[in-house]
C-alpha atoms as a PDB file:
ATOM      1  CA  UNK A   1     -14.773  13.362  -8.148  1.00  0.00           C
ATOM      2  CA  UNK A   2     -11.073  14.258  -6.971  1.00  0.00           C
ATOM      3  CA  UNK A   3      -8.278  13.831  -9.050  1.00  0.00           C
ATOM      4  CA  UNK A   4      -7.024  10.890  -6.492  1.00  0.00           C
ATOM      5  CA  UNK A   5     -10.032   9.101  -6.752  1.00  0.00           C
ATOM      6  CA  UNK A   6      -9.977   9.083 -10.963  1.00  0.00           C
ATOM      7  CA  UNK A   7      -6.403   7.921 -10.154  1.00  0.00           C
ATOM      8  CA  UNK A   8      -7.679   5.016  -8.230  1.00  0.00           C
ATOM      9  CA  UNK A   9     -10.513   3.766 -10.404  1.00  0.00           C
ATOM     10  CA  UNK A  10      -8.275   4.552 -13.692  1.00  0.00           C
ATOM     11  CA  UNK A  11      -5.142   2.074 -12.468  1.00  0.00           C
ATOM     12  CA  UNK A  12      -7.729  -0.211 -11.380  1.00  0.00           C
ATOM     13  CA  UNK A  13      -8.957  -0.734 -14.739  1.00  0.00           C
ATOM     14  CA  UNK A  14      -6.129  -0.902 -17.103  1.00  0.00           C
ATOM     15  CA  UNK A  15      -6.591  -3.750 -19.467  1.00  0.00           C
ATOM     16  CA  UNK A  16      -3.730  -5.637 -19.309  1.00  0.00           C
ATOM     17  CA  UNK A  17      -3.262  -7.625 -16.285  1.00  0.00           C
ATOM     18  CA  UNK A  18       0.569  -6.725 -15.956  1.00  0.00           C
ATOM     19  CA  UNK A  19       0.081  -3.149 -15.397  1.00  0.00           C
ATOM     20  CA  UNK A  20      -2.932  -2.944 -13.434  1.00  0.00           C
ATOM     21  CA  UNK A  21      -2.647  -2.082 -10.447  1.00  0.00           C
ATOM     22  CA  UNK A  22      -3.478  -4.876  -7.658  1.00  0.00           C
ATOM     23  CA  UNK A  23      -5.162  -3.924  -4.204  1.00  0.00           C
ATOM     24  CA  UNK A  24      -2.046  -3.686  -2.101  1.00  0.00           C
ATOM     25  CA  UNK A  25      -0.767  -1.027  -4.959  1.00  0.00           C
ATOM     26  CA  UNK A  26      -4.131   0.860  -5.172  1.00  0.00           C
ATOM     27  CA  UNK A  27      -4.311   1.033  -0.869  1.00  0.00           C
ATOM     28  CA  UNK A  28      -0.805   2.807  -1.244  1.00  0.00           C
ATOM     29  CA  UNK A  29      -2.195   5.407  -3.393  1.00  0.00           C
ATOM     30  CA  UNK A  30      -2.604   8.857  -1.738  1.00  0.00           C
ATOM     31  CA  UNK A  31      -6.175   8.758  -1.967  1.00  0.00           C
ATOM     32  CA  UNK A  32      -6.230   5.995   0.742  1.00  0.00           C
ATOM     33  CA  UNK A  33      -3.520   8.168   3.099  1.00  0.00           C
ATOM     34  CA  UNK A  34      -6.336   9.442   5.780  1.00  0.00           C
ATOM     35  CA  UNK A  35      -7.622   5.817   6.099  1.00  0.00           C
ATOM     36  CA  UNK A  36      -4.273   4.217   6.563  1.00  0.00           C
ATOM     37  CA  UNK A  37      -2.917   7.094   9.038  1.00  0.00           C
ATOM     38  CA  UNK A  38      -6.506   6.370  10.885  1.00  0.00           C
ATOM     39  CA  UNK A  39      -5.851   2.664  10.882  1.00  0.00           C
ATOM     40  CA  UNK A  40      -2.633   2.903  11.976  1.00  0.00           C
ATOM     41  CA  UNK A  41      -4.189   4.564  15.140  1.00  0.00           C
ATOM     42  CA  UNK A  42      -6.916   2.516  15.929  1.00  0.00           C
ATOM     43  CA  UNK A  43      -6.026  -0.690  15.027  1.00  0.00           C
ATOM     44  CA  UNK A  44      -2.731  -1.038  17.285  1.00  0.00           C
ATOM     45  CA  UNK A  45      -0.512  -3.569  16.125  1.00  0.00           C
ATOM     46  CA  UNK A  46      -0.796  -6.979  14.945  1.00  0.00           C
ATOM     47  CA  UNK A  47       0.836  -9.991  15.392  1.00  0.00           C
ATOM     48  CA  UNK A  48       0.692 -13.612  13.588  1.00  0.00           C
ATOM     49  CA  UNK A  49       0.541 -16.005  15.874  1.00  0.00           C
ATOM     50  CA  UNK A  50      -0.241 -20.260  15.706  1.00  0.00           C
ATOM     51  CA  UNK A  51      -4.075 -19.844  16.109  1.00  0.00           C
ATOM     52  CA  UNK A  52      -4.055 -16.175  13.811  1.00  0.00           C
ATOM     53  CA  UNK A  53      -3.548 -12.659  14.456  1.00  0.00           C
ATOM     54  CA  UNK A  54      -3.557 -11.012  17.373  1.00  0.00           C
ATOM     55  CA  UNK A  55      -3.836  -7.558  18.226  1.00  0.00           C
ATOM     56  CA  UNK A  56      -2.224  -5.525  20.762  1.00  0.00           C
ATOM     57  CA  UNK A  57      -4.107  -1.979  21.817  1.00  0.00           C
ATOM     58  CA  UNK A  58      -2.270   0.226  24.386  1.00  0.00           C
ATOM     59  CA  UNK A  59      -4.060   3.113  25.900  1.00  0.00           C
ATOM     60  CA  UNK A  60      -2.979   4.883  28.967  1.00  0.00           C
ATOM     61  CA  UNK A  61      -2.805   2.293  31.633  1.00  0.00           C
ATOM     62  CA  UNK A  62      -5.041  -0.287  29.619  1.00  0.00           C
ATOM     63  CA  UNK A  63      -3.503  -3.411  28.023  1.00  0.00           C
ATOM     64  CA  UNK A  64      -6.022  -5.264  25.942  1.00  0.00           C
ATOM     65  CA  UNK A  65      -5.398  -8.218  23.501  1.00  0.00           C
ATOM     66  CA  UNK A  66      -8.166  -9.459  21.116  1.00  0.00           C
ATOM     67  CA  UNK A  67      -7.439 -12.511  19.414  1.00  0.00           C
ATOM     68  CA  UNK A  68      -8.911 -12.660  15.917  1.00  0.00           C
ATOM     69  CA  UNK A  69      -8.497 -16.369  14.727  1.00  0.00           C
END
């Protein structure tokens, strides 16, 4: 196991509530960095809306918008 991953499961698992890490801390961590920079390129960009998110994708000449209410 890598020494990122020990980091992950070790701050997920500290005892006391206060310093434990919650998810949005432990997705920050660098073990998590090729899945964000991934997402970041896939996923486009999102947008709350009144009936949810919505999600933009722009490649070459293509506009799409999913809506994912």
């Amino acid at each position: 196991m890598s020494a990122d991953a020990q980091d992950v499961i070790l701050k997920m698992l500290i005892y006391k509530e206060e310093d434990r890490f919650t998810a949005a801390q432990v997705l920050k961590l660098p073990f998590f960095k090729e899945m964000r920079e991934q997402d970041i390129g896939d996923m486009g960009q999102f947008t709350a809306g009144p009936t949810g998110f919505t999600r933009s994708i722009s490649k070459s000449n293509l506009n799409l918008v999913d809506n994912l209410s």
